[in-house]
Protein backbone atom coordinates (compact mmCIF):
# COMPACT_ATOMS: atom_id res chain seq x y z
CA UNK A 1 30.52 146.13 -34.97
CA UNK A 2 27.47 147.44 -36.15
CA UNK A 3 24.68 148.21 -34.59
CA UNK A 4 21.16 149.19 -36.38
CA UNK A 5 17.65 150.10 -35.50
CA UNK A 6 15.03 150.03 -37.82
CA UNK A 7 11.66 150.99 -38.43
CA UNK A 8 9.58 148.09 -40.33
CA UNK A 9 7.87 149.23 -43.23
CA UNK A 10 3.87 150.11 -42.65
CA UNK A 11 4.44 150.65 -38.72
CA UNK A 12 2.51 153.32 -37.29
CA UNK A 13 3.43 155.94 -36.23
CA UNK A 14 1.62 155.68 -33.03
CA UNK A 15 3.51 152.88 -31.49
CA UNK A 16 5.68 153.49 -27.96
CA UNK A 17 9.49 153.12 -28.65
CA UNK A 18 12.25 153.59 -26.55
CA UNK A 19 14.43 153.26 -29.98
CA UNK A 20 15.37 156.59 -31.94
CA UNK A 21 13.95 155.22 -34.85
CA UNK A 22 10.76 157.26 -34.53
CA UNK A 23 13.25 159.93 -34.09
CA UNK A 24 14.32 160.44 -37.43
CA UNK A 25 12.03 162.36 -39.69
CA UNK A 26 13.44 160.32 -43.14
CA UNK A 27 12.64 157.14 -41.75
CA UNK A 28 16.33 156.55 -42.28
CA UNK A 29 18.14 153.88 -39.89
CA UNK A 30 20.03 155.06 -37.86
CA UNK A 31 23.54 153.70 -37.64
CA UNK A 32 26.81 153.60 -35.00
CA UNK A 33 29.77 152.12 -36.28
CA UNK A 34 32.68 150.90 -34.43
CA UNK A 35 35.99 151.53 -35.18
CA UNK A 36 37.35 147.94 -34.76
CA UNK A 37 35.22 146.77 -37.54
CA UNK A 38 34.55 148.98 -41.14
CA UNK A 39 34.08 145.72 -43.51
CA UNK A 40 30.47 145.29 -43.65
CA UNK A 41 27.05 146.98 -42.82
CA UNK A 42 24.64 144.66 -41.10
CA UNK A 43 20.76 144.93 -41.09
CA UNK A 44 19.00 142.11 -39.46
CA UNK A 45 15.29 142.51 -39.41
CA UNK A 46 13.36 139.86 -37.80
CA UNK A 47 10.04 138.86 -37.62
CA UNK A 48 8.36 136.28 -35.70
CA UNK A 49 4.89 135.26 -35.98
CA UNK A 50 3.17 132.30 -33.35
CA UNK A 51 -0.37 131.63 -33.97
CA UNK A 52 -2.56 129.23 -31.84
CA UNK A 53 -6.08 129.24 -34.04
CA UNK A 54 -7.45 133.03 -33.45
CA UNK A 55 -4.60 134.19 -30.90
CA UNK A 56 -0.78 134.82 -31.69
CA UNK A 57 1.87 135.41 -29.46
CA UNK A 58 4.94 137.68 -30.54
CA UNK A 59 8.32 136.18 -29.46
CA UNK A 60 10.73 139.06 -29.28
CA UNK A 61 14.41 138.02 -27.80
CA UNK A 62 18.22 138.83 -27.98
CA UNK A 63 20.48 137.39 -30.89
CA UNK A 64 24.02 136.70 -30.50
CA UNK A 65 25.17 135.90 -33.94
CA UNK A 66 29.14 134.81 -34.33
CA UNK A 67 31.10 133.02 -37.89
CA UNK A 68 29.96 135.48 -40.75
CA UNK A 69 32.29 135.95 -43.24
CA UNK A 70 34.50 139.35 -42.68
CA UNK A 71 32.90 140.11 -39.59
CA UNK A 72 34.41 138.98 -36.25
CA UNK A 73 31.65 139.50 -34.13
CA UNK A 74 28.59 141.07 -34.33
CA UNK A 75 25.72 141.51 -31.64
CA UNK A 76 22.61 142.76 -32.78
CA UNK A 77 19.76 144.11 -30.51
CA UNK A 78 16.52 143.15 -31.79
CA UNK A 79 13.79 145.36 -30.96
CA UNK A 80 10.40 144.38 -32.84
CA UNK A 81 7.13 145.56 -32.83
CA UNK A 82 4.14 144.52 -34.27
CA UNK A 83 1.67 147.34 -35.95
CA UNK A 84 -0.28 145.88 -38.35
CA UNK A 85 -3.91 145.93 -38.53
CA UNK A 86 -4.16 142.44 -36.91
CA UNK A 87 -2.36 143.65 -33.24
CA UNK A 88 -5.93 145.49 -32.66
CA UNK A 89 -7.46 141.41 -33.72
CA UNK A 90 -4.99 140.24 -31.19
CA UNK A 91 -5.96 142.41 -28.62
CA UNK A 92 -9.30 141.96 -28.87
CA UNK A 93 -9.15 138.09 -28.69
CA UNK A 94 -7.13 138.38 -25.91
CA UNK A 95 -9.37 140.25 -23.82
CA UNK A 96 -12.71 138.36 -25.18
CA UNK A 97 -11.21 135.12 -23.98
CA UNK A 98 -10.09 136.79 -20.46
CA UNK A 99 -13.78 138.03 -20.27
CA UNK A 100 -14.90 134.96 -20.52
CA UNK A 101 -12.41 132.62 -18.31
CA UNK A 102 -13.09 135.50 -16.16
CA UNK A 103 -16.77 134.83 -15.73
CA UNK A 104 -16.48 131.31 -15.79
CA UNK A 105 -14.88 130.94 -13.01
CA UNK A 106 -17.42 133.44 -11.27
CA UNK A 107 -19.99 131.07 -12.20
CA UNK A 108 -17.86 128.45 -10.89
CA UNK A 109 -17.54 129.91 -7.39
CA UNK A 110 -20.98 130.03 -7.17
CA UNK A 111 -22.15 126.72 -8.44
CA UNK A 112 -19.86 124.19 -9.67
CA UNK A 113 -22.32 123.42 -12.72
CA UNK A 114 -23.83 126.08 -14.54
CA UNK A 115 -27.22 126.11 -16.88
CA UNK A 116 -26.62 127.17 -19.85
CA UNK A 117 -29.31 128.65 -22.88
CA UNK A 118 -28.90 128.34 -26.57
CA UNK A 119 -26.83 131.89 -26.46
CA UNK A 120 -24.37 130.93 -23.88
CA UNK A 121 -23.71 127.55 -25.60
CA UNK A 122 -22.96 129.65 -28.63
CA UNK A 123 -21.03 132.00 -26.78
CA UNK A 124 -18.89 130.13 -24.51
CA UNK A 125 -18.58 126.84 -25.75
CA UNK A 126 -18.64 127.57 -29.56
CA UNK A 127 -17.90 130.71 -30.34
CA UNK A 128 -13.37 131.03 -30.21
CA UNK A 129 -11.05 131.95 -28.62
CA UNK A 130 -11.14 129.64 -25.64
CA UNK A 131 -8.00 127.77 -23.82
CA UNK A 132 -10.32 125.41 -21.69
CA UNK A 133 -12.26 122.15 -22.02
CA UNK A 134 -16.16 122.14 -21.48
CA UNK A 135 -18.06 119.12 -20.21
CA UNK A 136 -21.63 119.07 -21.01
CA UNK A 137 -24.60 117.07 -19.17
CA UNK A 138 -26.68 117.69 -22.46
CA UNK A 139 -30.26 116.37 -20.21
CA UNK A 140 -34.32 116.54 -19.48
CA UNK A 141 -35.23 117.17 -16.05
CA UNK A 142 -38.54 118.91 -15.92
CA UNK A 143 -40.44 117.00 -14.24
CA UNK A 144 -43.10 116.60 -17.22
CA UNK A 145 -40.13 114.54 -19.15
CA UNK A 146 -40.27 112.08 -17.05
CA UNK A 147 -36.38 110.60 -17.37
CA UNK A 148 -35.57 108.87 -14.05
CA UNK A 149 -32.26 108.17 -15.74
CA UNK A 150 -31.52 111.98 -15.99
CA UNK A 151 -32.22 112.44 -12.61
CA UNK A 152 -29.88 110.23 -11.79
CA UNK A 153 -26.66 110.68 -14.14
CA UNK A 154 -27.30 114.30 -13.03
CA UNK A 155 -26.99 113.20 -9.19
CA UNK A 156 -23.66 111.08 -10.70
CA UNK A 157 -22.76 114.22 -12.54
CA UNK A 158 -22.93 116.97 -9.62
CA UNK A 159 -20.77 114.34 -7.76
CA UNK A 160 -18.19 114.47 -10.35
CA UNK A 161 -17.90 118.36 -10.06
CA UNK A 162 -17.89 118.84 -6.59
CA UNK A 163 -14.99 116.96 -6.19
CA UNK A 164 -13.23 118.85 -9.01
CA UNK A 165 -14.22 122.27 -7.62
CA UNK A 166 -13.34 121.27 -4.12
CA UNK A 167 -9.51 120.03 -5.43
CA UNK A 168 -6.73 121.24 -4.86
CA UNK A 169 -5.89 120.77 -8.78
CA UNK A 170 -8.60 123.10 -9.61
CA UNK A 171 -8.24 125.32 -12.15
CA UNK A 172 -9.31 127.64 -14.91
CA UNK A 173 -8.74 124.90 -18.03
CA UNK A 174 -11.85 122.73 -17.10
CA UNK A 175 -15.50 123.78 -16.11
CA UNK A 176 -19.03 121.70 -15.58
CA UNK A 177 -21.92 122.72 -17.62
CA UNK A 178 -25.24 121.50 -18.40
CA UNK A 179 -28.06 122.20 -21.04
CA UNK A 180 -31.78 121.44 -20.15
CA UNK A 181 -33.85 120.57 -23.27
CA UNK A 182 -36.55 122.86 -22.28
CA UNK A 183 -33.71 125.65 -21.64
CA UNK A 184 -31.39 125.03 -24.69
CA UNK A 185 -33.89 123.45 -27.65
CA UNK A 186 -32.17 125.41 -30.21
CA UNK A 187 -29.03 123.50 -28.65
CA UNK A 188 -30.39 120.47 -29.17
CA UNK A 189 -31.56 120.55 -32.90
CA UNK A 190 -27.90 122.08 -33.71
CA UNK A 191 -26.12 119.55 -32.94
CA UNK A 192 -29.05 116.68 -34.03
CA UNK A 193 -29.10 115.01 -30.27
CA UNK A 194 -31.99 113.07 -30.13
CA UNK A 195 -31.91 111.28 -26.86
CA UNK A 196 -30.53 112.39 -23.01
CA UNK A 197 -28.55 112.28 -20.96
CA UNK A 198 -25.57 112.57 -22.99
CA UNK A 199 -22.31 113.86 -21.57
CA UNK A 200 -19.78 115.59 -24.10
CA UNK A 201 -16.10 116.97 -24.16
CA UNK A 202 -15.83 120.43 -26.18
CA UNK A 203 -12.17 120.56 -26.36
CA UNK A 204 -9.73 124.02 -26.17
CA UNK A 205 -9.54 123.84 -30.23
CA UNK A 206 -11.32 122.30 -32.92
CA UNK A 207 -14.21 120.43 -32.75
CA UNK A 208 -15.33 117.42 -30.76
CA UNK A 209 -14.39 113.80 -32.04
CA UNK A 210 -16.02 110.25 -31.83
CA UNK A 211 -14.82 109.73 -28.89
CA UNK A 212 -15.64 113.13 -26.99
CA UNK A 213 -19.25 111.89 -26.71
CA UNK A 214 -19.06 109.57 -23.38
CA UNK A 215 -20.46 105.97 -24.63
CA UNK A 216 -22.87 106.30 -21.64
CA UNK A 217 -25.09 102.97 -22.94
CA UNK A 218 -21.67 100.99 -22.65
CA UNK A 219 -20.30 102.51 -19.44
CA UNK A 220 -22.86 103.43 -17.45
CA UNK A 221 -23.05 106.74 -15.68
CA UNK A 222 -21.43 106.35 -12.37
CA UNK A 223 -19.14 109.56 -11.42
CA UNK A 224 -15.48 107.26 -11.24
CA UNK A 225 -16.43 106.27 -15.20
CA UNK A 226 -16.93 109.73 -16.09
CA UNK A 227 -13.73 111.10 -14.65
CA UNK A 228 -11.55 108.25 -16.49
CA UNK A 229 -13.02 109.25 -19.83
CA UNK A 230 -12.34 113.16 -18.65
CA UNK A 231 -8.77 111.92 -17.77
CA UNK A 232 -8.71 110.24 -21.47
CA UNK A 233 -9.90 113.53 -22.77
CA UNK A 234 -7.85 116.27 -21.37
CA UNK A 235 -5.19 114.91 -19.03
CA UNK A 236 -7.26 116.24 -16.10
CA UNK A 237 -7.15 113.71 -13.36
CA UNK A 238 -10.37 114.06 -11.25
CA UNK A 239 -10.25 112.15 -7.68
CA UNK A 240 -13.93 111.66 -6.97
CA UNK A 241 -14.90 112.41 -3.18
CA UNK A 242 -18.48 110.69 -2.55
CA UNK A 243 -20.69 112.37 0.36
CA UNK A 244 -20.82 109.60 3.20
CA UNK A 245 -23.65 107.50 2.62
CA UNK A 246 -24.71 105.77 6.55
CA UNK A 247 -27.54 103.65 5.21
CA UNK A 248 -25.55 100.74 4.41
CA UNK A 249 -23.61 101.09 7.69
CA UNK A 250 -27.25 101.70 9.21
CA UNK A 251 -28.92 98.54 7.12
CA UNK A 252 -25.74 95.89 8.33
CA UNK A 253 -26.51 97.52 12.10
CA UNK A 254 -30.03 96.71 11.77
CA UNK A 255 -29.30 92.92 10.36
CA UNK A 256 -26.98 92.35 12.77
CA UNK A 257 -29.25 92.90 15.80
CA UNK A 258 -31.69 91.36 14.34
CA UNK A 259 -29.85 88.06 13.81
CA UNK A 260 -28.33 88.83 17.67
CA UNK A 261 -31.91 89.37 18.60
CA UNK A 262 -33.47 86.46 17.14
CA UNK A 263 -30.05 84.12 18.67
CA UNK A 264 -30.85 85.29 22.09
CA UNK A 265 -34.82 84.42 22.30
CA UNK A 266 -33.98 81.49 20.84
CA UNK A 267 -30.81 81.06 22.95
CA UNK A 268 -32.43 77.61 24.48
CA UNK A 269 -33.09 75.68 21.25
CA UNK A 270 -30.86 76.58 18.03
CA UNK A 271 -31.79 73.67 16.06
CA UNK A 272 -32.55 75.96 13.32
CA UNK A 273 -29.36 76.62 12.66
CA UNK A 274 -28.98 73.28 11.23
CA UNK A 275 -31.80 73.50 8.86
CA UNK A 276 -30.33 72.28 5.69
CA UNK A 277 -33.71 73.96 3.49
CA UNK A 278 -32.64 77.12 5.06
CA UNK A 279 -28.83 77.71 4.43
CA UNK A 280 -30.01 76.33 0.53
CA UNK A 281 -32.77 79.33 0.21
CA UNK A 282 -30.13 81.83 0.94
CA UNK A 283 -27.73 80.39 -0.68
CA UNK A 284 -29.97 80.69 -3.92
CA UNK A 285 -30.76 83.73 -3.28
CA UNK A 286 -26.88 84.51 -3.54
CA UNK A 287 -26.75 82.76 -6.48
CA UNK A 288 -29.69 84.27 -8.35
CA UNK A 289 -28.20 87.86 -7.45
CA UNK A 290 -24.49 87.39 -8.67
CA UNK A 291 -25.56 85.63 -11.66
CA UNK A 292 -28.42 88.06 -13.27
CA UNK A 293 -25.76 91.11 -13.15
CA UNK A 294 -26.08 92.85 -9.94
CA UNK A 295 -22.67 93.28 -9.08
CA UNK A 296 -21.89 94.50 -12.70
CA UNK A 297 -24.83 96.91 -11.89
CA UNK A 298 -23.19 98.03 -8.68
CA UNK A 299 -19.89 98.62 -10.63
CA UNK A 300 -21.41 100.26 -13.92
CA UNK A 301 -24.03 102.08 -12.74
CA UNK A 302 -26.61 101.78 -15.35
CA UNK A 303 -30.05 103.04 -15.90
CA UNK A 304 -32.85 101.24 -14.67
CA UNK A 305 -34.12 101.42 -18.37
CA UNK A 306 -34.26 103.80 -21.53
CA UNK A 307 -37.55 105.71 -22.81
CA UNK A 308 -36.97 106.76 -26.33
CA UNK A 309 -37.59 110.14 -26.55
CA UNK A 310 -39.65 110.43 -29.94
CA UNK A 311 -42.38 107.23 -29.04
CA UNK A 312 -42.33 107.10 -25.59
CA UNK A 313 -41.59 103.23 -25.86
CA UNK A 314 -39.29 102.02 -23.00
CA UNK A 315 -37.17 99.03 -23.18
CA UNK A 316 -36.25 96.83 -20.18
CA UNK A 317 -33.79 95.00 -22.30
CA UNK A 318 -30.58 96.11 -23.58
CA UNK A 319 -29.79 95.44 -27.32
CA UNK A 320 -25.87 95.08 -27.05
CA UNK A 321 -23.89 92.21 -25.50
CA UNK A 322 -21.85 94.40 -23.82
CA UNK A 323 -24.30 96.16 -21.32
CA UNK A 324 -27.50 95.98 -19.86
CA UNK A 325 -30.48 97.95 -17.76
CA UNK A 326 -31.15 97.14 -13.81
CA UNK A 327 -34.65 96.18 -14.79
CA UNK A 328 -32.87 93.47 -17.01
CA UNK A 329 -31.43 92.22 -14.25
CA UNK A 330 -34.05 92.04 -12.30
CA UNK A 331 -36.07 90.00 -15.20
CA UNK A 332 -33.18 87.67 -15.49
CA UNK A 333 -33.31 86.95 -11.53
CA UNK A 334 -37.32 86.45 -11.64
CA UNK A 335 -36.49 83.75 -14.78
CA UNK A 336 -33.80 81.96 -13.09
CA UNK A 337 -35.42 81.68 -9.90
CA UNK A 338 -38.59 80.18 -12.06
CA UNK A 339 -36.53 77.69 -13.33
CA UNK A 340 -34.95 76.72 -10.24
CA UNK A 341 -38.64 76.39 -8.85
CA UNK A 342 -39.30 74.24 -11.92
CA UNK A 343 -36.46 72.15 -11.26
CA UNK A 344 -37.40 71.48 -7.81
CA UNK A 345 -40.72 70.61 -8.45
CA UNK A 346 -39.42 67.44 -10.86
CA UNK A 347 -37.05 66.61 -8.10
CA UNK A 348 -39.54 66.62 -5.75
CA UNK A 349 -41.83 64.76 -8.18
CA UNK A 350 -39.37 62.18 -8.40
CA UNK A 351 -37.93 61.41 -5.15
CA UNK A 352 -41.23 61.77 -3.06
CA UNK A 353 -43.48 58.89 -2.23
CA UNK A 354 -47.06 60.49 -1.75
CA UNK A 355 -49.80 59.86 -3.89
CA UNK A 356 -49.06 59.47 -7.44
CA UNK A 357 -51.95 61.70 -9.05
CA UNK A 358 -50.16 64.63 -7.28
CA UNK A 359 -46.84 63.64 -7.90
CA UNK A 360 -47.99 63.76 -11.60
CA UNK A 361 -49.84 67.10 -11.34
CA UNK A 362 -46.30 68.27 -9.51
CA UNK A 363 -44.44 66.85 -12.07
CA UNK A 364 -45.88 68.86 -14.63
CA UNK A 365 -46.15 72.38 -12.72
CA UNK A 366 -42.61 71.64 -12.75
CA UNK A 367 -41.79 70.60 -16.43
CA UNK A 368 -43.75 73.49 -17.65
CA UNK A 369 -42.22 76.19 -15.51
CA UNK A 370 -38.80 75.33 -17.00
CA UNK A 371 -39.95 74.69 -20.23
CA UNK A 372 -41.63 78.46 -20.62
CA UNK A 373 -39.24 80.43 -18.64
CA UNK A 374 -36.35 78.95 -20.20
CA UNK A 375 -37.37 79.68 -23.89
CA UNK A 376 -38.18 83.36 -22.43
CA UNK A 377 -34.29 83.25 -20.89
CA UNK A 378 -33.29 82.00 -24.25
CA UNK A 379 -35.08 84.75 -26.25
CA UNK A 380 -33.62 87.33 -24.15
CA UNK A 381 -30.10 85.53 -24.92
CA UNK A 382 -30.82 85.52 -29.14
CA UNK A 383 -31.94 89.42 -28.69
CA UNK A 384 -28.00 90.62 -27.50
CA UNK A 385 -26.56 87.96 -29.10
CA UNK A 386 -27.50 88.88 -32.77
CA UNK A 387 -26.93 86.03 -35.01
CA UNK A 388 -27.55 83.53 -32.58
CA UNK A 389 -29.08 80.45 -34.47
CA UNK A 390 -30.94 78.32 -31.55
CA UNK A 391 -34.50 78.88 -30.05
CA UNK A 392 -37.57 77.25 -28.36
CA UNK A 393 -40.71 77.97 -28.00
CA UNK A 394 -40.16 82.13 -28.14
CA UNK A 395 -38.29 83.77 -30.72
């Protein structure tokens, strides 16, 4: 059996063996033969090279190599170093990207999202080597911006990272950030954003995709959506704890004594409860609430409406199908309830048996409250619907 050390050629001379190799001032292997085995030298250098983007990792391990022709057995110790110019490069990286975990997770023990400037964007989300995922809140909220819907995916947002910094699963792979326009314009113009808030996913290597922007006009904003599209993203699973909110508790306290209040005074005569016009108002109201979008609000979390950021023009309506703004659905309640009242009016036209000039002057309240509101419903329906052929009275 033969076992050899050897020096690789270029290695400096600087390097820390335990081998003789160094020993020898020929830089000639050194050799030990065995006396069981005289048919064959063997040499085995090996090299193996791992790189990850910037970093690499040297695998060094022990062969056991049996079946070569003429030699029985041979075991081989493999001792390898690496002393090319590119160990200081690996060094380097390595400690430049414990640096920075490092002080990311100060940050993070201080605030679980930190503000971040043009240079630290460059520096800790652009700038390589880095092993962890960044989620940006890319936002406006000075107060002279005036974006109601920052203020409140950022409330959404802060949510969201609480509950990841408070975990149990926390760790050093994922990290909250956020970039204020008037902080991080530079930021801005880089990477041409031209609205806010936008949330985005800077992953450990190469550089963000389609879908690492969150589709936050789709979605909404609400802190359960943003952790599925994190869980899409990175395989981090984010259980979002909410901070009790009493107020609804506190409003259903307050109805109920009120309705157990107003029972008891009118404990002798509860005729009322009977009232047919009564049960049908709130039953309307019902109606009118589930059918302009409120519970897809409650669910979806969506702005109240948009300001674009270069005219100042603010939309109430939502241009897709597939989404919408609270303030729509507040306009779509006011138009349905209109029509209703229209409706009503010609029933009430009909059916009564008062005088007939105000029976006609009802009649046509009536007919033109469903007339108008309904080709304003309609217009609303052709502006999400594109391509929709029909119309009346409003385009």
């Amino acid at each position: 059996m033969v076992i050899v050390f050897w020096d690789p050629p270029g290695c400096c001379m600087g390097t820390k063996m335990s081998c003789g190799a160094h020993a020898n001032p020929d830089k000639e292997p050194l050799m030990a033969e065995d006396q069981q085995i005289g048919e064959r030298e063997a040499i085995f250098q090996i090299e193996v090279y791992l790189f990850a983007k910037n970093t690499m990792e040297v695998m060094c391990s022990y062969l056991r190599i049996s079946g070569f022709q003429g030699i029985r057995d041979v075991d081989v110790s493999y001792y390898f170093w690496y002393c090319s110019p590119k160990q200081g490069l690996l060094t380097e990286n390595n400690n430049l990207l414990a640096e920075k975990v490092e002080q990311l997770m100060e940050w993070s023990s201080r605030r679980s999202i930190f503000r971040m400037n043009g240079d630290k964007f460059r520096k800790f989300i652009k700038a390589p080597p880095r092993n962890y995922s960044m989620i940006v809140m890319f936002t406006a909220l000075q107060p002279q911006r005036q974006c109601s819907v920052c203020r409140q995916a950022n409330e959404e947002y802060q949510i969201l990272a609480n509950s990841w910094r408070y975990s149990s699963a926390f760790c050093n792979k994922l990290f909250f950030s956020m970039v204020d326009y008037d902080e991080g314009t530079d930021v801005f113009q880089q990477l041409n954003m031209n609205s806010a808030p936008t949330f985005m996913h800077f992953p450990p290597k190469g550089r963000p995709k389609r879908a690492d922007t969150f589709d936050l006009q789709r979605i909404g904003f609400a802190a359960e959506q943003l952790a599925k599209w994190i869980a899409d993203r990175t395989d981090v699973h984010i259980r979002v704890f909410r901070p009790p909110n009493y107020s609804g508790t506190i409003a259903l306290a307050l109805l109920v004594s009120l309705v157990g209040g107003l029972l008891y005074l009118r404990r002798n005569n509860l005729e009322f409860i009977y009232n047919k016009t009564g049960w049908a108002m709130v039953s309307l109201c019902i109606v009118f609430a589930m059918t302009s979008g409120q519970m897809w609000n409650h669910i979806r979390g969506p702005p109240y409406a948009h300001k674009n950021p270069h005219n100042g023009q603010v939309s109430y309506i939502h241009g897709s199908s597939q989404a919408q703004f609270v303030a729509e659905s507040h306009i779509i309640l006011v138009l349905n309830a209109a029509i209703t009242m229209g409706m009503v009016l010609l029933n009430e036209a009909a059916t009564s048996k008062g005088d007939v000039g105000k029976r006609r002057i009802i009649c046509l309240v009536g007919l033109g409250l469903v007339v108008f509101f309904f080709s304003f419903l309609l217009s609303i329906f052709r502006s999400k619907y594109h391509g929709y052929p029909y119309s009346f009275l409003i385009k």
